[in-house]
C-alpha atoms as a PDB file:
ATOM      1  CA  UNK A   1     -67.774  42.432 -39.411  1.00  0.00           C
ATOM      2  CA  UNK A   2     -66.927  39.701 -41.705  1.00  0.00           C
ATOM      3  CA  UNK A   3     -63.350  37.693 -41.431  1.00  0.00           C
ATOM      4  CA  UNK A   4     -64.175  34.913 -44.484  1.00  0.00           C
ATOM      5  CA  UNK A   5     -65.077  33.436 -47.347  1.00  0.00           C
ATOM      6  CA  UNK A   6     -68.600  32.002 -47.271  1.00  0.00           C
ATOM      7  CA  UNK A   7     -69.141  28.342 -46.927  1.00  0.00           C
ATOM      8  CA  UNK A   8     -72.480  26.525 -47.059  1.00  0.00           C
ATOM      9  CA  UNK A   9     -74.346  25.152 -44.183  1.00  0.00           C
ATOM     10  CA  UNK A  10     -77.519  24.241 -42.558  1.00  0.00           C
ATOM     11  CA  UNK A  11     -80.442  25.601 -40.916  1.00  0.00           C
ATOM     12  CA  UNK A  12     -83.104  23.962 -38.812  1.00  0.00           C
ATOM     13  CA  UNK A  13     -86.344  25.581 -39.182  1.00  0.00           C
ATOM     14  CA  UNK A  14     -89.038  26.042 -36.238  1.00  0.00           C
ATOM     15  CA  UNK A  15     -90.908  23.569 -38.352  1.00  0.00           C
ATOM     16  CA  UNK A  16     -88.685  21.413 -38.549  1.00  0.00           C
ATOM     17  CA  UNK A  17     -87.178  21.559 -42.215  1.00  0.00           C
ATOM     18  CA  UNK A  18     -83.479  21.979 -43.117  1.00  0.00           C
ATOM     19  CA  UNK A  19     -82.361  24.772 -45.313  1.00  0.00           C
ATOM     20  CA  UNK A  20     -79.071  24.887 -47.019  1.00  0.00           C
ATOM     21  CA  UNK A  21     -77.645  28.768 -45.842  1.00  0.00           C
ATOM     22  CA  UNK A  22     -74.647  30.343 -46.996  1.00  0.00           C
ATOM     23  CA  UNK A  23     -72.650  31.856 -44.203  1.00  0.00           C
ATOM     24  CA  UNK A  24     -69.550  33.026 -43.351  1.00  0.00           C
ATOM     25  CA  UNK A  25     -67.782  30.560 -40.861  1.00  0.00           C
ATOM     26  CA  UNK A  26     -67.451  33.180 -38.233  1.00  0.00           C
ATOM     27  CA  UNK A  27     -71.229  32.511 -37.693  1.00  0.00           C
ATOM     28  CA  UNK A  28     -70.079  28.843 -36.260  1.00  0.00           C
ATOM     29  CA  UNK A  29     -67.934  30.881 -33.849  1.00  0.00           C
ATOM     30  CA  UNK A  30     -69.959  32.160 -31.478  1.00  0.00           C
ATOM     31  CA  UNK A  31     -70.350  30.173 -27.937  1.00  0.00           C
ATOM     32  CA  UNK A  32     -72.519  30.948 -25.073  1.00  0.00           C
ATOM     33  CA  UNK A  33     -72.452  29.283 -21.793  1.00  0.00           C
ATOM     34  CA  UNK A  34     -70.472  26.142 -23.171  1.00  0.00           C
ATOM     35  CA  UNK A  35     -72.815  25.910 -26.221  1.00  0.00           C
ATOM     36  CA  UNK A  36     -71.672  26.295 -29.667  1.00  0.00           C
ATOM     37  CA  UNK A  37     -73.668  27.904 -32.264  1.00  0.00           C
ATOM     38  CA  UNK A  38     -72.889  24.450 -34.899  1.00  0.00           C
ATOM     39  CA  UNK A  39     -74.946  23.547 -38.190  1.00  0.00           C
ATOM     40  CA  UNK A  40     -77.597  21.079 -37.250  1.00  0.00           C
ATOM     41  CA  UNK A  41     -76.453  17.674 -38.091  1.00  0.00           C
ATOM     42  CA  UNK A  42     -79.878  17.104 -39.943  1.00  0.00           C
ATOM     43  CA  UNK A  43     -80.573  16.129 -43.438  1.00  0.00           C
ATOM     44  CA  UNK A  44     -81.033  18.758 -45.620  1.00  0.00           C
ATOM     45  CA  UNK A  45     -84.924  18.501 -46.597  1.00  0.00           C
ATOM     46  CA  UNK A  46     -84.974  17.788 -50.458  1.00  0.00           C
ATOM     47  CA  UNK A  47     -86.471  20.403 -52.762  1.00  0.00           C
ATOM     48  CA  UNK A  48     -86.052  23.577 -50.367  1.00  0.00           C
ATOM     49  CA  UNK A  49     -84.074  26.282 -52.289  1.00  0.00           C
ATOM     50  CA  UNK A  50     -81.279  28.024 -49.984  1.00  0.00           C
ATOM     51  CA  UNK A  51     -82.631  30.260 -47.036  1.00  0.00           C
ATOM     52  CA  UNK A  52     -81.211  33.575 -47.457  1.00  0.00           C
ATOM     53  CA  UNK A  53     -79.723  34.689 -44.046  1.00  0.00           C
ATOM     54  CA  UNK A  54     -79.997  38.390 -44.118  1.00  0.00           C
ATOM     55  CA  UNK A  55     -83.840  39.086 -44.633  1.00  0.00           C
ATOM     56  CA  UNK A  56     -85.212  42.190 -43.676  1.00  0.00           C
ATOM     57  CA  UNK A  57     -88.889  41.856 -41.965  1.00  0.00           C
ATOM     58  CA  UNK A  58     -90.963  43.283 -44.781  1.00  0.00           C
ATOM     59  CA  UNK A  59     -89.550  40.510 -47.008  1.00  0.00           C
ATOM     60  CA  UNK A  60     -91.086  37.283 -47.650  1.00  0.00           C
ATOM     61  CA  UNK A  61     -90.254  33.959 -46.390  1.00  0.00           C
ATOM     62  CA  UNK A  62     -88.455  32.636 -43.140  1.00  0.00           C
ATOM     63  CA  UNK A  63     -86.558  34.801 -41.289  1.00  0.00           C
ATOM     64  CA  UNK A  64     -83.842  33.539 -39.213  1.00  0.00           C
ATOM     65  CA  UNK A  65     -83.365  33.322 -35.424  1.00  0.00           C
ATOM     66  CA  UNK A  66     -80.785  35.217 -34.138  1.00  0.00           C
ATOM     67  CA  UNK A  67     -79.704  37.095 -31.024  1.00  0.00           C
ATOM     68  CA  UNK A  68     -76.877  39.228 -30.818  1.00  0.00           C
ATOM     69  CA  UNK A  69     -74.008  40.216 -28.294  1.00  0.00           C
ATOM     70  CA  UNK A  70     -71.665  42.278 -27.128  1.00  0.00           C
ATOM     71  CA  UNK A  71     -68.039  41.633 -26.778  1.00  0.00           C
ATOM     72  CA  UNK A  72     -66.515  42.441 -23.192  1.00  0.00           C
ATOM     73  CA  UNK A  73     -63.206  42.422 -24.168  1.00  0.00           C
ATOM     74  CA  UNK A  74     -60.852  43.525 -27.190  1.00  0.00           C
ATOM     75  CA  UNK A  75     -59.966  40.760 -29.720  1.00  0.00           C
ATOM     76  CA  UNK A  76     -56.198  39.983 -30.529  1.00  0.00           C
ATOM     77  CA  UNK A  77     -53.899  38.885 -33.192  1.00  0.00           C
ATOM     78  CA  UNK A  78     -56.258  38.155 -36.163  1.00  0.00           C
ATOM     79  CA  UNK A  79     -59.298  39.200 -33.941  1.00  0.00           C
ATOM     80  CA  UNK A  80     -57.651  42.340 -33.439  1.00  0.00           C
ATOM     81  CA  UNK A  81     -60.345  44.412 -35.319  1.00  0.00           C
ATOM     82  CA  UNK A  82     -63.040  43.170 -32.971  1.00  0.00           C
ATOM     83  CA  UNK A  83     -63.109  45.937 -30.198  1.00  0.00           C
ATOM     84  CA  UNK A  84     -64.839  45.706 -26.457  1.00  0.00           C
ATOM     85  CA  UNK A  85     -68.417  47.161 -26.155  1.00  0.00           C
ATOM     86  CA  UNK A  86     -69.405  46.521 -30.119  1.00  0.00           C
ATOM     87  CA  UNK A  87     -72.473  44.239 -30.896  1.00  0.00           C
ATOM     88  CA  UNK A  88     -72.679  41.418 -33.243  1.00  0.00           C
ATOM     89  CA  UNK A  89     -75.840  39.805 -34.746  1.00  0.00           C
ATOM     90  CA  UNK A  90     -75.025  36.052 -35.648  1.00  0.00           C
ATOM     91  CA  UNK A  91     -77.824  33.452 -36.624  1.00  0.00           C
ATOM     92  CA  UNK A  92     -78.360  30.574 -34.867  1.00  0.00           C
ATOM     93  CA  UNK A  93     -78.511  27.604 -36.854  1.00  0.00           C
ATOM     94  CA  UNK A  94     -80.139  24.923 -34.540  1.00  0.00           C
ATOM     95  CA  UNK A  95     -83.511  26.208 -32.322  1.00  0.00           C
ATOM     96  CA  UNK A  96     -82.384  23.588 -29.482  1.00  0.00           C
ATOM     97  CA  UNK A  97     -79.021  26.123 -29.197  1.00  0.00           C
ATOM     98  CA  UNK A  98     -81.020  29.302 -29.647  1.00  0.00           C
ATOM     99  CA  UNK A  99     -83.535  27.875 -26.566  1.00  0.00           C
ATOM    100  CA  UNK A 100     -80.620  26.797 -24.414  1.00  0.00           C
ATOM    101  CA  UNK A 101     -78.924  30.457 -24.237  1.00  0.00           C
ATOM    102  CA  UNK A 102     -80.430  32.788 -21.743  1.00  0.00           C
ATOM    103  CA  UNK A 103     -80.152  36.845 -22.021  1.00  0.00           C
ATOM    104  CA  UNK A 104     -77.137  38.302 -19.791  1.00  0.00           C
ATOM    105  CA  UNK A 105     -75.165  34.835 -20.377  1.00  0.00           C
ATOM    106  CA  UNK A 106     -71.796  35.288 -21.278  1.00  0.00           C
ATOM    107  CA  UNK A 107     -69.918  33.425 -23.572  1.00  0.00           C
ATOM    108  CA  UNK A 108     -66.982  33.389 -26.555  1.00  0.00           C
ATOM    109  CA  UNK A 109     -67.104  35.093 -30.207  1.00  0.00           C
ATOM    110  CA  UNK A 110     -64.362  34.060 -32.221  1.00  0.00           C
ATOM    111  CA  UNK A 111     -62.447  33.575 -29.108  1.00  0.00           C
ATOM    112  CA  UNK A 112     -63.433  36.917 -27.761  1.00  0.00           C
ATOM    113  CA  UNK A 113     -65.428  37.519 -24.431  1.00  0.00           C
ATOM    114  CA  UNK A 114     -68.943  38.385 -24.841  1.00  0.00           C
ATOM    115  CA  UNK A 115     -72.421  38.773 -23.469  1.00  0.00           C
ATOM    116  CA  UNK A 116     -75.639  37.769 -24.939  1.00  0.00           C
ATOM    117  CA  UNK A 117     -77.896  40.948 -24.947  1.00  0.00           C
ATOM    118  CA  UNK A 118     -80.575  40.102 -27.588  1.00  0.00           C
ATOM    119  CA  UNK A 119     -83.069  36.965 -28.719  1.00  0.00           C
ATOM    120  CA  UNK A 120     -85.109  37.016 -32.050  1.00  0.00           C
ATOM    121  CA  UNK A 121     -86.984  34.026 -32.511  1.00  0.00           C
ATOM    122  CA  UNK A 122     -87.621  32.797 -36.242  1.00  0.00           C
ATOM    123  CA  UNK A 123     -90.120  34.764 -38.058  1.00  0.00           C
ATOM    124  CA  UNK A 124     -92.210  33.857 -41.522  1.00  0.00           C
ATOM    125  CA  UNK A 125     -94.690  35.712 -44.093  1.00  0.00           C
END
């Protein structure tokens, strides 16, 4: 579900580059076990057009790391949409985060309990 206006950010690549990504800044709010999902605080590497975030897997290119979760509780006031038991994908920006989170951890989205149920590491063609 998206809540924003995109806003540009960065992703480190499993090779080490950083990509400019556009993103909606409900991506940033995802936390699991005490670990934000934040932009890498990296240089963007010069020349690299921007990643595109949503790739399907018979597309070229890199494709994103992401895992996904499931929220254990109903959101409120301007989360209100955001109901328990309904799973979110959200990329993770920085492969140090994405290594630190472990499967059945639980954590925050946009405020909202939640439990990590999914892992996809970063894929390329």
């Amino acid at each position: 579900m998206s809540a924003g206006a995109y806003e540009t950010g960065k992703y480190l690549a499993d090779d080490g580059k950083v990509w400019r990504v556009k993103v909606q800044p409900e991506t940033k709010g995802l936390s699991i076990g005490g670990v934000a999902n934040a932009y890498t605080t990296e240089a963007l590497t010069s020349g690299l057009p921007r990643l595109t975030i949503s790739k399907g897997r018979k597309q070229q290119g890199v494709r994103p790391r992401y895992v996904a979760v499931i929220l254990t509780a109903n959101g409120t006031g301007s989360t209100a949409e955001y109901l328990s038991g309904t799973k979110h994908t959200v990329v993770v920006f920085d492969k140090a985060v994405f290594e630190t989170w472990e499967l059945q951890q639980t954590g925050t989205y946009l405020g909202i309990a939640c439990q990590l149920i999914f892992k996809s590491g970063e894929a390329s063609s």
